[in-house]
N, C-alpha and C. Protein backbone atom coordinates (compact mmCIF):
# COMPACT_ATOMS: atom_id res chain seq x y z
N UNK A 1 115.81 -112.51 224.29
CA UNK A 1 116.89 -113.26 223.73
C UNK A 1 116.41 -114.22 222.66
N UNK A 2 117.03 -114.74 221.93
CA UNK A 2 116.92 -115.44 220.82
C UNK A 2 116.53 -117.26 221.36
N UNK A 3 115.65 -117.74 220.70
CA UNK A 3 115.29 -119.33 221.64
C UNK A 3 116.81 -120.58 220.68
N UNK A 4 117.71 -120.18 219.88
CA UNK A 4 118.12 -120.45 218.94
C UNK A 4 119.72 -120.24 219.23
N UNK A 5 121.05 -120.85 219.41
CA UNK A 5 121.99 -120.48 218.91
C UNK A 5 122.05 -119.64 217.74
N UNK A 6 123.06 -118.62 217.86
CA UNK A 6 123.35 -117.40 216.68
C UNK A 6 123.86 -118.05 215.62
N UNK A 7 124.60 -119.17 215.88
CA UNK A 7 125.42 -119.43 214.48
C UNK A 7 124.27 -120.29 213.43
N UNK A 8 122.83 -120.71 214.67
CA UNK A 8 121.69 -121.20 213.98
C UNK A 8 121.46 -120.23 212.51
N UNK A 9 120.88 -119.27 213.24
CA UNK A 9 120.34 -118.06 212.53
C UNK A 9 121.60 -117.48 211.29
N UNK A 10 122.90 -117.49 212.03
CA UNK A 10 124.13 -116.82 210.82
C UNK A 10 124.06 -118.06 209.87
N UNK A 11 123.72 -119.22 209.72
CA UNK A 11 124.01 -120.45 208.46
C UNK A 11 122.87 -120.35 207.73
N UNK A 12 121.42 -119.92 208.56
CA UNK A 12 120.23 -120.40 207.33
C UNK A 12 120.37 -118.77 207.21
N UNK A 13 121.37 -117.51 207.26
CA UNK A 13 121.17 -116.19 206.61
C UNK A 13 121.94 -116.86 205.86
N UNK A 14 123.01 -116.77 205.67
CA UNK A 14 124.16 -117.41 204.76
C UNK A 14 123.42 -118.17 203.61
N UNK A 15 122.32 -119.01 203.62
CA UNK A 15 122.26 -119.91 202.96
C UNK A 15 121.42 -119.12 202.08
N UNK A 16 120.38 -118.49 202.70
CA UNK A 16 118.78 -118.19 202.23
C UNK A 16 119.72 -116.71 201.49
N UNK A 17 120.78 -116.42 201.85
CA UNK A 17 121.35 -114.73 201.02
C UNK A 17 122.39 -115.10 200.58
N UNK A 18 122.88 -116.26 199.74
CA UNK A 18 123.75 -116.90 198.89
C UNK A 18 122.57 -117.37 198.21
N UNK A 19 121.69 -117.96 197.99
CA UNK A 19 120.91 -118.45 196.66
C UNK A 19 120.41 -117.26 196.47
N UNK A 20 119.97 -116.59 197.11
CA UNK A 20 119.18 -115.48 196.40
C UNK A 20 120.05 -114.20 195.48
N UNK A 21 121.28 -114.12 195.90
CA UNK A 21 122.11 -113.29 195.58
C UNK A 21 122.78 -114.18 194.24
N UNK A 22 122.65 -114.91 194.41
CA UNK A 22 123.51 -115.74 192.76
C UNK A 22 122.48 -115.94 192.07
N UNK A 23 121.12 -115.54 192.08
CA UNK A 23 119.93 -115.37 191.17
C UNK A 23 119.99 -114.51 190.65
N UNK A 24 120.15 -113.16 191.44
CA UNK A 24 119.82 -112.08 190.42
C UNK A 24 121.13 -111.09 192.40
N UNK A 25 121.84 -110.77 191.77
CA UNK A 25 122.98 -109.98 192.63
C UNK A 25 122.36 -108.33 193.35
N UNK A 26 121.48 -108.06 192.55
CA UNK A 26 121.19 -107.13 192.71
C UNK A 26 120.01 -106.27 193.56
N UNK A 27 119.23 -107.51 193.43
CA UNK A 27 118.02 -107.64 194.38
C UNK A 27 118.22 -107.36 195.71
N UNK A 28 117.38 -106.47 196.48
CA UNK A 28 117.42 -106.72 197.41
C UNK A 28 116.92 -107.79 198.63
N UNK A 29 117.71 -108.27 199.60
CA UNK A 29 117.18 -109.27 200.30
C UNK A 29 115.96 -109.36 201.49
N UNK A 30 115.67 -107.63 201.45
CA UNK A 30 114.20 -107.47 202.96
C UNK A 30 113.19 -108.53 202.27
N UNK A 31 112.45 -108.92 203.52
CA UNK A 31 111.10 -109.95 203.24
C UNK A 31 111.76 -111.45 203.19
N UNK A 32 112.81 -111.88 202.93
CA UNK A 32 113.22 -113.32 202.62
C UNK A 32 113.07 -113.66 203.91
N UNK A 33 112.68 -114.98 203.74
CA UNK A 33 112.07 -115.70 205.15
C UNK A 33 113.40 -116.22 205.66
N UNK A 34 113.98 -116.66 206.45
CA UNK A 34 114.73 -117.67 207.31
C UNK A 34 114.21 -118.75 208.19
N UNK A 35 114.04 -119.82 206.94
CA UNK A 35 113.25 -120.92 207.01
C UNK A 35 113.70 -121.98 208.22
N UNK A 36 112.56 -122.17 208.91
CA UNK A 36 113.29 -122.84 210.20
C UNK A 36 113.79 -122.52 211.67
N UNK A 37 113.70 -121.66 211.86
CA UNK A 37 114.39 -120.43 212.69
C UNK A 37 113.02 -120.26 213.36
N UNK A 38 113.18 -119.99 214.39
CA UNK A 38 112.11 -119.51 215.88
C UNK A 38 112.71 -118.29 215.92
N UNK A 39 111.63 -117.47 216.11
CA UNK A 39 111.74 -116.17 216.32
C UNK A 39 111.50 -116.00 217.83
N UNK A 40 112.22 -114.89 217.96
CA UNK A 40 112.43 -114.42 219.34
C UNK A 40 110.80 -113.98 220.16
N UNK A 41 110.69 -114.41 221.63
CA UNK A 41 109.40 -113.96 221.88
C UNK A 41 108.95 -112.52 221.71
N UNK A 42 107.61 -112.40 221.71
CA UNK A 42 106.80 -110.95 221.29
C UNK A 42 107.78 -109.90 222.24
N UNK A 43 108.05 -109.80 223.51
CA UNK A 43 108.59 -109.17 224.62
C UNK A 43 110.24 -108.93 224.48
N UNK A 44 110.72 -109.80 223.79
CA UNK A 44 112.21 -109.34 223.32
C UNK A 44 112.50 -109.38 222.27
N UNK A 45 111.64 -108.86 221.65
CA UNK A 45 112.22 -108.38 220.06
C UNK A 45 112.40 -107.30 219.90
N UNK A 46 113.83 -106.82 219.04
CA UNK A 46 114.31 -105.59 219.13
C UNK A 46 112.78 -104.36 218.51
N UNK A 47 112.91 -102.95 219.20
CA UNK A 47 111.58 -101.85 218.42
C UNK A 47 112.93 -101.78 217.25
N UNK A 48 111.78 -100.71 216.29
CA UNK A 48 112.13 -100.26 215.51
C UNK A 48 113.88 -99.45 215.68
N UNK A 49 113.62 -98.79 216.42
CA UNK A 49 114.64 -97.67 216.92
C UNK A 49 115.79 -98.60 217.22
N UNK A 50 115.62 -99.87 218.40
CA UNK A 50 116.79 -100.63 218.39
C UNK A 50 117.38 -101.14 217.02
N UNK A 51 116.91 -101.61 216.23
CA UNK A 51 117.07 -102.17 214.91
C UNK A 51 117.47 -101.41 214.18
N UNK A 52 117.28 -99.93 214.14
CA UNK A 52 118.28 -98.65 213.62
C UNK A 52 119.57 -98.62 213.98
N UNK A 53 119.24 -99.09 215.44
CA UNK A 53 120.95 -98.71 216.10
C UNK A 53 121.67 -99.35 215.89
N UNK A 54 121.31 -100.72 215.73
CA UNK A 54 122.17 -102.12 214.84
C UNK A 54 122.56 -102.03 213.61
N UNK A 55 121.95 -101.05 213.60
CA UNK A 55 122.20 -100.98 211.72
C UNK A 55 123.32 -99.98 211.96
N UNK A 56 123.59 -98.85 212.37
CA UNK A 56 124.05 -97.93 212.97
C UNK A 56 126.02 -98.31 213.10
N UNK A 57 125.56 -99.85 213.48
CA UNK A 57 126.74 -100.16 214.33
C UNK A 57 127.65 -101.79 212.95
N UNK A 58 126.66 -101.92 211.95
CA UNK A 58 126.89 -102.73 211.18
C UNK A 58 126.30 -103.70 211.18
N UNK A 59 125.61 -104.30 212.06
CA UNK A 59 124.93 -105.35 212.44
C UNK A 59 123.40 -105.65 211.42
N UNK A 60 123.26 -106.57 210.83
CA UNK A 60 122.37 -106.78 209.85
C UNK A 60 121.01 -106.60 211.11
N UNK A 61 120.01 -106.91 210.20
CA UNK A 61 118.52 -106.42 210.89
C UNK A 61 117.47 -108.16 211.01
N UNK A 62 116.30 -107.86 211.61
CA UNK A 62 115.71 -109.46 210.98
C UNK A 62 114.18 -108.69 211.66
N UNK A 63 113.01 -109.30 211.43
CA UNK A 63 112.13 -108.78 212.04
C UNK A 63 110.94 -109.67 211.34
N UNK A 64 109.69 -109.96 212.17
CA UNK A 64 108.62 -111.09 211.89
C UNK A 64 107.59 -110.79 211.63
N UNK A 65 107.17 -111.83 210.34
CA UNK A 65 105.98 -111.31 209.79
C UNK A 65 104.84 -111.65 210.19
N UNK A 66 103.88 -111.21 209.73
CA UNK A 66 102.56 -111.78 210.60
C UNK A 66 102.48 -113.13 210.73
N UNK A 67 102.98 -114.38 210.01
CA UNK A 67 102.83 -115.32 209.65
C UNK A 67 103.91 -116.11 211.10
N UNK A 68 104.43 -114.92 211.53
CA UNK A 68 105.54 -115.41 212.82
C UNK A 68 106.75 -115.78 212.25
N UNK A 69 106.96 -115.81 210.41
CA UNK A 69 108.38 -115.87 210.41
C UNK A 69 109.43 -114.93 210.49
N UNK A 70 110.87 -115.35 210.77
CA UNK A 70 111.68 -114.65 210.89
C UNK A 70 112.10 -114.15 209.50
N UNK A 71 112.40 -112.68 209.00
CA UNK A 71 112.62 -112.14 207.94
C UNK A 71 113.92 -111.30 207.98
N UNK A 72 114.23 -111.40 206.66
CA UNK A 72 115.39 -110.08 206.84
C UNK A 72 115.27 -108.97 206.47
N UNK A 73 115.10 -107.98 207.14
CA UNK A 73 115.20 -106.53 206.76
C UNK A 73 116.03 -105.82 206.25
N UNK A 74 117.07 -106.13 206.55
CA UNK A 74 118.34 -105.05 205.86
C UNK A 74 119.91 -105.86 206.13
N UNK A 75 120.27 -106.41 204.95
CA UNK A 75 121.37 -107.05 205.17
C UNK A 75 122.66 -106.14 205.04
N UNK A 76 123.22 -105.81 205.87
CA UNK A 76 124.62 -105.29 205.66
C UNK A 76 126.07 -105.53 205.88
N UNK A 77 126.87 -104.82 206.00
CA UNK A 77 128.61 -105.50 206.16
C UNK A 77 128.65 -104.43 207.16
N UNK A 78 130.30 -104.72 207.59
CA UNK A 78 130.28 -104.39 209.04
C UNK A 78 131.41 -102.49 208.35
N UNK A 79 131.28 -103.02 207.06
CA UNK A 79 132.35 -101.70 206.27
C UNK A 79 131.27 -100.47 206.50
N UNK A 80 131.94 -99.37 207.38
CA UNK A 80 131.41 -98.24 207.33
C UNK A 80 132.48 -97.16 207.48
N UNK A 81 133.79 -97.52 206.94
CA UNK A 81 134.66 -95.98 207.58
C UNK A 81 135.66 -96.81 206.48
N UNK A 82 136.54 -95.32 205.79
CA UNK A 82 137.78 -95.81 204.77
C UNK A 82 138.63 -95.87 206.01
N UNK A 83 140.02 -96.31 205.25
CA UNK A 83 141.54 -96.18 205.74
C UNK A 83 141.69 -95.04 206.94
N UNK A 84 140.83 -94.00 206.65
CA UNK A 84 141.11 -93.02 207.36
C UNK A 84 140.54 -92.60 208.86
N UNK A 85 139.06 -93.21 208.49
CA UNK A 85 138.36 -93.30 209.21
C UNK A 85 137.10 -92.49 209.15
N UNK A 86 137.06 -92.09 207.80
CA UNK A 86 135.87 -91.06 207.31
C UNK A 86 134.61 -92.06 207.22
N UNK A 87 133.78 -91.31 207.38
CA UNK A 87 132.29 -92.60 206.88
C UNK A 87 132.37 -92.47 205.42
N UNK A 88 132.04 -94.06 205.26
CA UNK A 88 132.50 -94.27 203.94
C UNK A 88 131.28 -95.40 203.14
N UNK A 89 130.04 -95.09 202.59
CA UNK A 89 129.34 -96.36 202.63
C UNK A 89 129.21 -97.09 201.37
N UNK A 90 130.20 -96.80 200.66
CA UNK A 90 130.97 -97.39 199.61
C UNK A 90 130.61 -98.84 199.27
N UNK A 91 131.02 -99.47 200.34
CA UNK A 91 130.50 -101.15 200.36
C UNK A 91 129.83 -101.56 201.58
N UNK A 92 128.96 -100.76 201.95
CA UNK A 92 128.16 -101.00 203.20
C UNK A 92 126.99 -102.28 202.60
N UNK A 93 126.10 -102.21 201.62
CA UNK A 93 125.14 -102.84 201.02
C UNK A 93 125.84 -104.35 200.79
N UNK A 94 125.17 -105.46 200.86
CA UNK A 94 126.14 -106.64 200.47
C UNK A 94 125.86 -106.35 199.19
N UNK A 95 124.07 -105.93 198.56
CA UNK A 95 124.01 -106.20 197.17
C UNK A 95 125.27 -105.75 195.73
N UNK A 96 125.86 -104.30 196.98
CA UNK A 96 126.94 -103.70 196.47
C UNK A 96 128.49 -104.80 195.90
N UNK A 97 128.42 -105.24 197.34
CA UNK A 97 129.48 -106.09 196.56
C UNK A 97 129.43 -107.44 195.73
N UNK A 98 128.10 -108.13 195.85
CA UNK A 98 127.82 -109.23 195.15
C UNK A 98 127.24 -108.45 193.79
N UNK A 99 127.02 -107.18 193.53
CA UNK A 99 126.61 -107.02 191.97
C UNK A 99 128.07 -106.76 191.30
N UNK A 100 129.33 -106.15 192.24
CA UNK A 100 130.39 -105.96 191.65
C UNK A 100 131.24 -106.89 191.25
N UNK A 101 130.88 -108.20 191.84
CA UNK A 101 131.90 -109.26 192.11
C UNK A 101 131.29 -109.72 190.48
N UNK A 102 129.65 -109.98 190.53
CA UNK A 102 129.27 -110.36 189.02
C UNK A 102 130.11 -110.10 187.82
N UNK A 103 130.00 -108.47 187.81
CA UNK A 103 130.41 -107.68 187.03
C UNK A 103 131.88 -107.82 186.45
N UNK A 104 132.33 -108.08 187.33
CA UNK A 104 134.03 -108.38 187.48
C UNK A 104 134.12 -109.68 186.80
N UNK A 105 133.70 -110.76 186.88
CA UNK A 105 133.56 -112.06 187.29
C UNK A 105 133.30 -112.44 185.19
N UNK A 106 132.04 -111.81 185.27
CA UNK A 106 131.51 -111.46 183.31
C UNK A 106 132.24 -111.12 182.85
N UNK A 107 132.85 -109.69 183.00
CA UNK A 107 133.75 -108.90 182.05
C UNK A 107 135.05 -109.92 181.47
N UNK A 108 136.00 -110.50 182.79
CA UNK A 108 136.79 -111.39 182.86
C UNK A 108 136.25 -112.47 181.79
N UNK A 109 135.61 -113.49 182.00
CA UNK A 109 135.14 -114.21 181.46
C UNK A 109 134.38 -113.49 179.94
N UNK A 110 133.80 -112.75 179.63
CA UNK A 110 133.40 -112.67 178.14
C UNK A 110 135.19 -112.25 177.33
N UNK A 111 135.77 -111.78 177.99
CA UNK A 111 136.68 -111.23 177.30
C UNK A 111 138.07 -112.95 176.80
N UNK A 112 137.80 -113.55 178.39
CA UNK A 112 138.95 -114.68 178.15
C UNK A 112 138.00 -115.85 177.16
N UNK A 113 136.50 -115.55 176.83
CA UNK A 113 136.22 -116.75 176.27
C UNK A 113 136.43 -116.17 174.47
N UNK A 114 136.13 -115.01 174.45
CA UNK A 114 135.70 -114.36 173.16
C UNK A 114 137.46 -114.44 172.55
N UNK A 115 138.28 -113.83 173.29
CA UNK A 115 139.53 -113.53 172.56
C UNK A 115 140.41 -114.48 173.25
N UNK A 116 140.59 -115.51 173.10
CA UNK A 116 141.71 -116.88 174.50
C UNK A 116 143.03 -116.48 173.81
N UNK A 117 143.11 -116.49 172.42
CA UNK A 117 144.58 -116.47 172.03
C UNK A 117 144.39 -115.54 170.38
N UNK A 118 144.07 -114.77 170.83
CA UNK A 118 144.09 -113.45 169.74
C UNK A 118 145.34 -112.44 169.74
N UNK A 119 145.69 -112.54 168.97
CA UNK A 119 146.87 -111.04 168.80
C UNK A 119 146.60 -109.23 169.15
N UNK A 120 147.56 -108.63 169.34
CA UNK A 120 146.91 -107.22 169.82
C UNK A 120 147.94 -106.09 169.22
N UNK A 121 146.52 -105.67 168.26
CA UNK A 121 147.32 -104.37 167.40
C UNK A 121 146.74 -103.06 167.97
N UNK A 122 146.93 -102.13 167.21
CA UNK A 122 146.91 -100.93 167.59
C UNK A 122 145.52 -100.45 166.53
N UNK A 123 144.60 -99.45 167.08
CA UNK A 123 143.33 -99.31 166.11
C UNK A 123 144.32 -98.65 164.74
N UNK A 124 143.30 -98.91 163.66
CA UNK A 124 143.92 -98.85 161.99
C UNK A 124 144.74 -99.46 161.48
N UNK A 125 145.27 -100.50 162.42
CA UNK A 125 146.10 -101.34 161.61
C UNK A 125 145.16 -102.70 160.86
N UNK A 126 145.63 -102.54 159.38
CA UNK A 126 145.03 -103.46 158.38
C UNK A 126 145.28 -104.96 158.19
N UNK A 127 144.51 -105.77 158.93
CA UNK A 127 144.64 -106.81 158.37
C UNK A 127 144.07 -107.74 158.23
N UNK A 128 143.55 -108.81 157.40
CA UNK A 128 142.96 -110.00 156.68
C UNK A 128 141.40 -109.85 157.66
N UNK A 129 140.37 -109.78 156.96
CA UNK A 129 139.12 -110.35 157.68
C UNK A 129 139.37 -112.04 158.01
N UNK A 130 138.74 -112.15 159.49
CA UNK A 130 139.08 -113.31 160.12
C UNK A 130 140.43 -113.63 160.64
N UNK A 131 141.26 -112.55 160.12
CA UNK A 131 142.68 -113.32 161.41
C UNK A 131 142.32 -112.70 162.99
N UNK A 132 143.00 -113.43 164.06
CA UNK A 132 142.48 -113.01 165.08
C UNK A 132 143.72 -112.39 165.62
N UNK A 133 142.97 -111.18 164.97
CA UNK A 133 143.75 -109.91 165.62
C UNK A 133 142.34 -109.22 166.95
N UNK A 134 142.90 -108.50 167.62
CA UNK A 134 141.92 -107.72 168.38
C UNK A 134 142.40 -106.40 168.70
N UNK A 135 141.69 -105.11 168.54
CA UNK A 135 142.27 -103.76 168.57
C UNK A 135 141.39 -102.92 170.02
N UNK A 136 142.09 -102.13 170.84
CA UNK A 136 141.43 -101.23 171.64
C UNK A 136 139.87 -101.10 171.17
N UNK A 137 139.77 -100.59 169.81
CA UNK A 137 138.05 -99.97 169.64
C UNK A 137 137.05 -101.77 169.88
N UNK A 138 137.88 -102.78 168.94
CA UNK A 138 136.97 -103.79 169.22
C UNK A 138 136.59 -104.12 170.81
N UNK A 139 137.74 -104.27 171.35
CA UNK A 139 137.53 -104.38 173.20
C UNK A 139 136.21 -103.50 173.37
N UNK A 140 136.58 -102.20 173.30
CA UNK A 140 135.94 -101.13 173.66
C UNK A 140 134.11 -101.42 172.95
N UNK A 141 133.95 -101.62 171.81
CA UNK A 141 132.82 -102.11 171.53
C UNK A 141 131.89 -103.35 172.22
N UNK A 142 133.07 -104.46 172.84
CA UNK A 142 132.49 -105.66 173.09
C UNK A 142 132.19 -105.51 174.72
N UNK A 143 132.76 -104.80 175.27
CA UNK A 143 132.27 -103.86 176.60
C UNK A 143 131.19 -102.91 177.13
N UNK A 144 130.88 -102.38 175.84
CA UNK A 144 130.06 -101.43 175.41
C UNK A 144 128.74 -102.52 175.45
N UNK A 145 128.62 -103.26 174.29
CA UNK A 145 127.63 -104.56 174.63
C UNK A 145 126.99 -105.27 175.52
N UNK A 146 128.39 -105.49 176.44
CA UNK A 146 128.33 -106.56 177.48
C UNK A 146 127.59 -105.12 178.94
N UNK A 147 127.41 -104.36 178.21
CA UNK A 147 127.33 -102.84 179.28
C UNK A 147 125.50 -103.45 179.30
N UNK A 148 125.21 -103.48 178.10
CA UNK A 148 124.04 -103.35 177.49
C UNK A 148 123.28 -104.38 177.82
N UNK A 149 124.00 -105.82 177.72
CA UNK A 149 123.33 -107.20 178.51
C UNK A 149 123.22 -107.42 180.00
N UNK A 150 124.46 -106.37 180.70
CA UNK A 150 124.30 -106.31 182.64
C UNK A 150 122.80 -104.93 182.54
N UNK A 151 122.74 -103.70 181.94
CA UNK A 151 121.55 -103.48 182.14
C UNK A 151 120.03 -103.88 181.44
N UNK A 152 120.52 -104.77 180.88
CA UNK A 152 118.77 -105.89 180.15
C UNK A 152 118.81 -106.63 181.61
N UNK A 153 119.75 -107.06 182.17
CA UNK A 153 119.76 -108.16 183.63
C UNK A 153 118.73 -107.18 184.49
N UNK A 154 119.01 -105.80 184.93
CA UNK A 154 118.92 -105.09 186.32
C UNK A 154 120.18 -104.95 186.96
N UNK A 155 121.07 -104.75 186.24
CA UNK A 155 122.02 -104.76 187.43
C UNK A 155 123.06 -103.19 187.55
N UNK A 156 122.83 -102.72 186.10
CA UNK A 156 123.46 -101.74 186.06
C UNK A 156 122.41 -100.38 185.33
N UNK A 157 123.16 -98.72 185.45
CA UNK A 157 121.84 -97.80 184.58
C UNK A 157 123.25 -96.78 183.94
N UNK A 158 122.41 -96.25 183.29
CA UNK A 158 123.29 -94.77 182.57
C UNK A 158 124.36 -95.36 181.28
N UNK A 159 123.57 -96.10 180.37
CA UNK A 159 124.33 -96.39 179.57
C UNK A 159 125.79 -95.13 178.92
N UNK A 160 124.92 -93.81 178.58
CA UNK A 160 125.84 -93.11 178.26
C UNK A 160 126.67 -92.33 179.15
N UNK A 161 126.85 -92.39 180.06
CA UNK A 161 127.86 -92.21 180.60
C UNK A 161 128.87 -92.78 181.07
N UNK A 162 128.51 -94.30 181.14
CA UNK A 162 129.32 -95.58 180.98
C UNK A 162 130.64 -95.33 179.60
N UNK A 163 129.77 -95.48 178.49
CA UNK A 163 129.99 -95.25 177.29
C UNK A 163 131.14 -93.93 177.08
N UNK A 164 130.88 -92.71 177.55
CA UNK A 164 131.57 -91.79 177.50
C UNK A 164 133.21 -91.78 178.43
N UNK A 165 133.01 -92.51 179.67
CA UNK A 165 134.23 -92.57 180.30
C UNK A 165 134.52 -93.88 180.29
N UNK A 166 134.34 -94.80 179.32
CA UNK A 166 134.98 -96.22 179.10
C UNK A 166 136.63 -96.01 178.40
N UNK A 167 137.18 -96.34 178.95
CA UNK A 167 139.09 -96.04 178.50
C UNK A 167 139.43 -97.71 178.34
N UNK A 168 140.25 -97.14 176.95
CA UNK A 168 140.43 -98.52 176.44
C UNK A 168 141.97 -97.96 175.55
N UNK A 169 142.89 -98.60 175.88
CA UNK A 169 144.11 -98.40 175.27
C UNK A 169 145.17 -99.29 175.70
N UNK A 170 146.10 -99.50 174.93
CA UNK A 170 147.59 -100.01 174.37
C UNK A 170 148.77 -99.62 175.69
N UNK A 171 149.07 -100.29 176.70
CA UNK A 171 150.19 -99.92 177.66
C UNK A 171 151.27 -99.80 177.10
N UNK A 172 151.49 -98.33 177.39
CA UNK A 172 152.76 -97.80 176.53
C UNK A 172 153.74 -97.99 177.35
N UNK A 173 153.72 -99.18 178.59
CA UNK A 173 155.71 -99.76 178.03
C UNK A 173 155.59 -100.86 178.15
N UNK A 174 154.05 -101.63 178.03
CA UNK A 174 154.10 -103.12 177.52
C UNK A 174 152.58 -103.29 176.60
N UNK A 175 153.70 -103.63 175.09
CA UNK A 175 152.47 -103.70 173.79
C UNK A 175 151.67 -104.76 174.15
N UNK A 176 152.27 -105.98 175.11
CA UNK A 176 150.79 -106.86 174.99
C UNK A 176 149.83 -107.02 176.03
N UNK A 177 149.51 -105.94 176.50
CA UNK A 177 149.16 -105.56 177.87
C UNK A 177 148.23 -104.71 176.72
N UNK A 178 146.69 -104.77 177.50
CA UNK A 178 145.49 -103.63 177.13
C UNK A 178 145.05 -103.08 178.49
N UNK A 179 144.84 -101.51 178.68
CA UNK A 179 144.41 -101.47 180.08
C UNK A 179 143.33 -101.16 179.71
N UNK A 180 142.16 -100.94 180.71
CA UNK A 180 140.83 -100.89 180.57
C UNK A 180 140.19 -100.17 181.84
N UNK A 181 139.79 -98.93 182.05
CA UNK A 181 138.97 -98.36 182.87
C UNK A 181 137.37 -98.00 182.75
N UNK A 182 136.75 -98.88 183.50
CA UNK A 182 135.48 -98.81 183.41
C UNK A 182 134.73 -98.18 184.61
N UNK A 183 133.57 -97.61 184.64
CA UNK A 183 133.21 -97.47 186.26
C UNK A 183 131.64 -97.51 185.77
N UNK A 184 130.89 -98.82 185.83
CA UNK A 184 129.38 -98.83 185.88
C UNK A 184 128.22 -98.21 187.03
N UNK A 185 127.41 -97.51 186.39
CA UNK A 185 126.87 -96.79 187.59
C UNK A 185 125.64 -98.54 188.05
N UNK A 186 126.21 -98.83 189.14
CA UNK A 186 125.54 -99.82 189.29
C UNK A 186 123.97 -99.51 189.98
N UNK A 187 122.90 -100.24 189.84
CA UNK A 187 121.52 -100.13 189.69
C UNK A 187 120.95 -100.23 191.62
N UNK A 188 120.15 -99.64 191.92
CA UNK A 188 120.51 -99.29 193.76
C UNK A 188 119.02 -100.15 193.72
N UNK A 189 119.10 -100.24 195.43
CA UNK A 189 117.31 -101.17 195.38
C UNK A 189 116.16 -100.41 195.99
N UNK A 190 115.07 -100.80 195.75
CA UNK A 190 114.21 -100.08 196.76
C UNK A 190 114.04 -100.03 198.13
N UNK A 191 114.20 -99.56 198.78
CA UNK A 191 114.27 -99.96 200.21
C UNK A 191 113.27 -98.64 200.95
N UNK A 192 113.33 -97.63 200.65
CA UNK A 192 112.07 -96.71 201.52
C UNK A 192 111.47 -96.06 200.55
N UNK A 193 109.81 -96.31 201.09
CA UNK A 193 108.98 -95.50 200.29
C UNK A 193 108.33 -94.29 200.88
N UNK A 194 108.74 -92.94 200.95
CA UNK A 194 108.75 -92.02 201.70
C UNK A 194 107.41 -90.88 200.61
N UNK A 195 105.94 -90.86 201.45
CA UNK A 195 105.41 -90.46 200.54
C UNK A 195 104.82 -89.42 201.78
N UNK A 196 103.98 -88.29 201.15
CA UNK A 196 103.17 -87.76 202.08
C UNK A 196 101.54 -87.37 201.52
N UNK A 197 100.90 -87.52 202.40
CA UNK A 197 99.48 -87.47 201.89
C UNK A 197 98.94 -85.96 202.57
N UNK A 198 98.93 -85.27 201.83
CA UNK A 198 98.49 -84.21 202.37
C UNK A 198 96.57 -84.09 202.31
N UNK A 199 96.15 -84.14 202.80
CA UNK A 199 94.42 -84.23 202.28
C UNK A 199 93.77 -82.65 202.95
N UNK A 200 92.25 -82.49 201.77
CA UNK A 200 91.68 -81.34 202.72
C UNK A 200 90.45 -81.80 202.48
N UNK A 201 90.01 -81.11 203.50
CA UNK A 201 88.65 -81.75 204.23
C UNK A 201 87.13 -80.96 203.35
């Protein structure tokens, strides 16, 4: 058993996988210490195999390093099945949803700081360098960019295919409405290194 109340251990995870995740979203969190925290004695700490089955069941992982601290191995959410009840591991990873929330969070924000009160025409329509007009292709370019600065971060890969299914157009039964379909292939972490050494003698 744990020498520690749980909600001990759930506030310094919370804490120690909220700074680290608003550093860089994408990172994964195995190895981060949970500073403070007593680890469970040598005799009841989950094996390997138990710590699968937790994982199994949604339950995040933790496990100690030589140094005797408590670490996290594999942080996850308790999401493993859609609406339907199919396995679904869609948003199983937290990194999954804290790199999407970024993503979301940027796009929003470069777009409301760049264009706050710009007008919205239709691409080829002509008018004055410097009035603030804004057209589908410009959106579509400044997305394209902002594609280009989330993968200089780490957070996203496959520029051109980003690029190729980026939809950017004019809502045809409201002109001041732009819709926008994007789907970033977002950037995955390392987590097993599965090698084999074959040797001959």
């Amino acid at each position: 058993g744990a020498p520690e109340p749980s909600y001990l251990y759930a506030a310094t995870l919370c804490a120690v996988a909220s700074q680290a995740l608003s550093i860089d979203p994408a990172r994964p969190l195995q190895t981060l210490t949970l500073p403070g925290r007593m680890p469970p004695a040598v005799g009841d700490r989950f094996t390997w195999s138990e710590r699968n089955a937790l994982l199994f069941d949604g339950i995040s992982t933790f496990n100690v390093n030589d140094g005797g601290e408590m670490q996290i191995e594999r942080m996850i959410t308790m999401y493993r099945t859609n609406k339907y009840g199919d396995s679904d591991p869609s948003y199983l990873n937290v990194n999954t949803i804290a790199t999407l929330s970024y993503l979301r969070y940027s796009l929003r924000t470069r777009i409301t700081q760049k264009f706050p009160n710009y007008k919205l025409a239709s691409d080829g329509t002509r008018f004055a360098t410097g009035q603030a007009v804004v057209t589908p292709s410009v959106i579509k370019t400044e997305l394209l960019a902002l594609f280009e600065e989330w993968e200089s971060a780490g957070l996203v890969e496959d520029f051109d295919t980003f690029k190729e299914e980026l939809y950017v157009a004019r809502n045809s039964d409201d002109k001041d409405r732009l819709d926008v379909l994007c789907g970033p292939n977002l950037i995955n972490q390392f987590r097993i290194f599965a090698a084999q050494v074959q040797f001959i003698l």
